[in-house]
Protein backbone atom coordinates (compact mmCIF):
# COMPACT_ATOMS: atom_id res chain seq x y z
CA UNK A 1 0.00 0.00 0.00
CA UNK A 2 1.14 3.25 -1.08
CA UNK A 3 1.23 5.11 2.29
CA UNK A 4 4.50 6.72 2.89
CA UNK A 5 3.12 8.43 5.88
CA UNK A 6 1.15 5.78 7.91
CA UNK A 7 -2.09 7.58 7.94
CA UNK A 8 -4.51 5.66 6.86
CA UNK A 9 -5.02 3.80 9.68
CA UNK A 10 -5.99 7.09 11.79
CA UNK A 11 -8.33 7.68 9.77
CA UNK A 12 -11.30 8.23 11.93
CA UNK A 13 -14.20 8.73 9.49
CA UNK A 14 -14.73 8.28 5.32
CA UNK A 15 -11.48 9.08 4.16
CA UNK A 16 -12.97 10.99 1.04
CA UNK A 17 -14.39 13.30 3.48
CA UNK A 18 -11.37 13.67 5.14
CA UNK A 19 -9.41 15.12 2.16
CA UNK A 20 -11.99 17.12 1.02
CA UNK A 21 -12.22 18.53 4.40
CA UNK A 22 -8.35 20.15 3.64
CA UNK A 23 -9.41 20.82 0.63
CA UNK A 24 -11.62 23.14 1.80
CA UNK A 25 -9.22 25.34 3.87
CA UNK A 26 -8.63 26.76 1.04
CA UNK A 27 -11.65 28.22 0.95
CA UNK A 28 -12.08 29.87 3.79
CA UNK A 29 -11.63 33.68 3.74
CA UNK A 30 -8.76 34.62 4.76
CA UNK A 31 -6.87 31.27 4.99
CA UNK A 32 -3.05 31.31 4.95
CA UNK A 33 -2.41 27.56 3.48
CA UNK A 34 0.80 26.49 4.57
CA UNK A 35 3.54 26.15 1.53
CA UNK A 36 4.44 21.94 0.79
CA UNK A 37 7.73 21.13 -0.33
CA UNK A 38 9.02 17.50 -1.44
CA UNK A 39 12.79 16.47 -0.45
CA UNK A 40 14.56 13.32 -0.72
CA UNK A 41 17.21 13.17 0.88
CA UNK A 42 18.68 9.70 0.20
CA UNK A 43 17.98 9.96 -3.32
CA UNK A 44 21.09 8.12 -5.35
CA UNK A 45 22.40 8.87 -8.16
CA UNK A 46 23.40 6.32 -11.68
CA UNK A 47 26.47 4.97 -10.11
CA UNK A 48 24.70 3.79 -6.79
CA UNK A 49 26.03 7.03 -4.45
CA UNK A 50 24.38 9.53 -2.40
CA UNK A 51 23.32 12.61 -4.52
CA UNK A 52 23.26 14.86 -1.57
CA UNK A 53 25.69 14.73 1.34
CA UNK A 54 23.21 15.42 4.05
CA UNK A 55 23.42 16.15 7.68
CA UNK A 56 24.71 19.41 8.30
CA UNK A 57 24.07 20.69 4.52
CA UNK A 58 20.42 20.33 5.01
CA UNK A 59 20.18 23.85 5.98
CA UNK A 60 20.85 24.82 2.51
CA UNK A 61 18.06 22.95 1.23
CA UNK A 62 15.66 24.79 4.26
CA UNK A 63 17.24 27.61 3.32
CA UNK A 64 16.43 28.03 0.00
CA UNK A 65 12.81 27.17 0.89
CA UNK A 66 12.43 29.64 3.51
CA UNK A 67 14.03 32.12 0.58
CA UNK A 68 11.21 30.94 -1.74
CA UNK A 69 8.14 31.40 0.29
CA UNK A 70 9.70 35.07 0.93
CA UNK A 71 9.69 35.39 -3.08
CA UNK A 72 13.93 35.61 -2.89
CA UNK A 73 14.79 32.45 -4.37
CA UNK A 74 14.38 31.35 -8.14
CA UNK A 75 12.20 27.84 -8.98
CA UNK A 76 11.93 26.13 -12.49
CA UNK A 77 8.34 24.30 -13.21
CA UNK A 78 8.55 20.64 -14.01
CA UNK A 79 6.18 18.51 -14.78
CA UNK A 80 6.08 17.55 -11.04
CA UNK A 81 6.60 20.59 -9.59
CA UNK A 82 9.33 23.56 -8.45
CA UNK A 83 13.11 22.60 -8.65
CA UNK A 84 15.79 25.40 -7.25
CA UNK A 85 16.67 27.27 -10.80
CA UNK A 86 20.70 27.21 -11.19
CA UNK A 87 22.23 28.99 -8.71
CA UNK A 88 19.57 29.55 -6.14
CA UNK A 89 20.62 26.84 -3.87
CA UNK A 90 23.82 27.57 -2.33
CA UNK A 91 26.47 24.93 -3.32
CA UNK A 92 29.50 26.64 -2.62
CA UNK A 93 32.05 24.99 -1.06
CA UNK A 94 30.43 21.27 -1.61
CA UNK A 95 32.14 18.48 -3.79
CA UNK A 96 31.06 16.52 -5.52
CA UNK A 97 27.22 17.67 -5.73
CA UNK A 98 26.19 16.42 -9.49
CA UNK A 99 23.60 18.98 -9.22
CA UNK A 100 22.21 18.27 -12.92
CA UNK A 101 21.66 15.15 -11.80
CA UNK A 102 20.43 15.93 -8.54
CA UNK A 103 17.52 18.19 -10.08
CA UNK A 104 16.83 15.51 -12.55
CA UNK A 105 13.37 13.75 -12.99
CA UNK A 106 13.77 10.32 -14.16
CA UNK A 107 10.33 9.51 -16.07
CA UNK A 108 10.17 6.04 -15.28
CA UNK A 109 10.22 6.70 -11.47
CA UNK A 110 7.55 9.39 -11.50
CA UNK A 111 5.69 7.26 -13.84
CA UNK A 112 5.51 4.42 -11.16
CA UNK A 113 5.19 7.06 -8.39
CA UNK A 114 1.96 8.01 -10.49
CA UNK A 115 0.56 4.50 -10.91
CA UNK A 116 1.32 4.01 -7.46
CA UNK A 117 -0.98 6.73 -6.31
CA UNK A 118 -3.74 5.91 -8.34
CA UNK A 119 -3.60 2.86 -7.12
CA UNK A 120 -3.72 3.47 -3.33
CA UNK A 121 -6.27 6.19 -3.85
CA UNK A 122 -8.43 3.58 -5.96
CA UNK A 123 -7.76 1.03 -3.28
CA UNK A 124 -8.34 3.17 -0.43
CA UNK A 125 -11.14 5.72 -1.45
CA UNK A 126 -12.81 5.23 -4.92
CA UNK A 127 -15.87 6.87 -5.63
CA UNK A 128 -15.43 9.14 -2.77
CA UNK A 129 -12.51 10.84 -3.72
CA UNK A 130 -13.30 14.53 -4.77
CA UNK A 131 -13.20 15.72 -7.91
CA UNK A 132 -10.51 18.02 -7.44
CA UNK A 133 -8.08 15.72 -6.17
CA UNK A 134 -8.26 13.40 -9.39
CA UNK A 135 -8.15 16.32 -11.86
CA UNK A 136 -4.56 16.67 -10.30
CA UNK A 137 -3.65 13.21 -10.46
CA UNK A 138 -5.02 13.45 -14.35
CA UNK A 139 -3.09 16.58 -14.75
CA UNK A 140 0.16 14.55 -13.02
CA UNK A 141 -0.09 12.21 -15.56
CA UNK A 142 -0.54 14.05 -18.46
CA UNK A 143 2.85 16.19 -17.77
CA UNK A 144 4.46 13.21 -17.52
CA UNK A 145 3.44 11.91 -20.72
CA UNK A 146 4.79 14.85 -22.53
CA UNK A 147 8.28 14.84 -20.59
């Protein structure tokens, strides 16, 4: 099951409902929705190594997001979201950072993460899941078609 957060057995009521609950804070006047950004840290690279040296160089990373919710740090779209555009992520004095290949999307991974998520939600909440949250999943897909 496609769960990476172990939630769905908290789940207290119709787990439709639950999402389109959240969905709705973003309806409510005045709302301040909190930004969501993805990091994997023990992502590795072609040759079987670490792509990012972690620990202590994390605060880069949370750097350069606290930068971008204040509108002072550059993104590039992708067809799964916001990557740091070159330069905005401070890699000075690292070695060894491949960051092309860092900021890379393989297609067949995000094609399986994709698949994956269809899957779980059509496991776990068919017919109840709102509208909203399958036109994203459609429009995850179709991106990824056209990589």
């Amino acid at each position: 099951m496609h769960d990476p957060f172990a939630m769905r057995p908290f789940l207290g009521y119709n787990f439709g409902d639950y999402l389109q609950h959240w969905l709705s804070m973003g309806e409510k006047e005045g709302a301040s929705l909190p930004r969501i950004f993805h990091v994997n840290w023990f992502r590795k690279g072609r040759d079987g190594t670490y792509l990012w040296p972690g620990f202590g160089e994390n605060c880069r990373v949370l750097d350069w997001i606290c930068r971008r919710v204040d509108g002072q740090a550059g993104a590039e779209g992708t067809a799964v979201g916001y990557v740091p555009s070159p330069g905005s992520l401070d890699l000075s004095g690292l070695r060894g950072v491949r960051a092309a290949e860092l900021f890379e999307l393989p297609r067949a991974f995000w094609e399986r993460e994709a698949s994956d998520l269809r899957s779980y939600l059509t496991i776990q909440v068919n017919r109840d899941l709102p509208q909203a949250i399958s036109d994203e999943l459609e429009g995850l897909e179709r991106r990824l078609g056209a990589m």
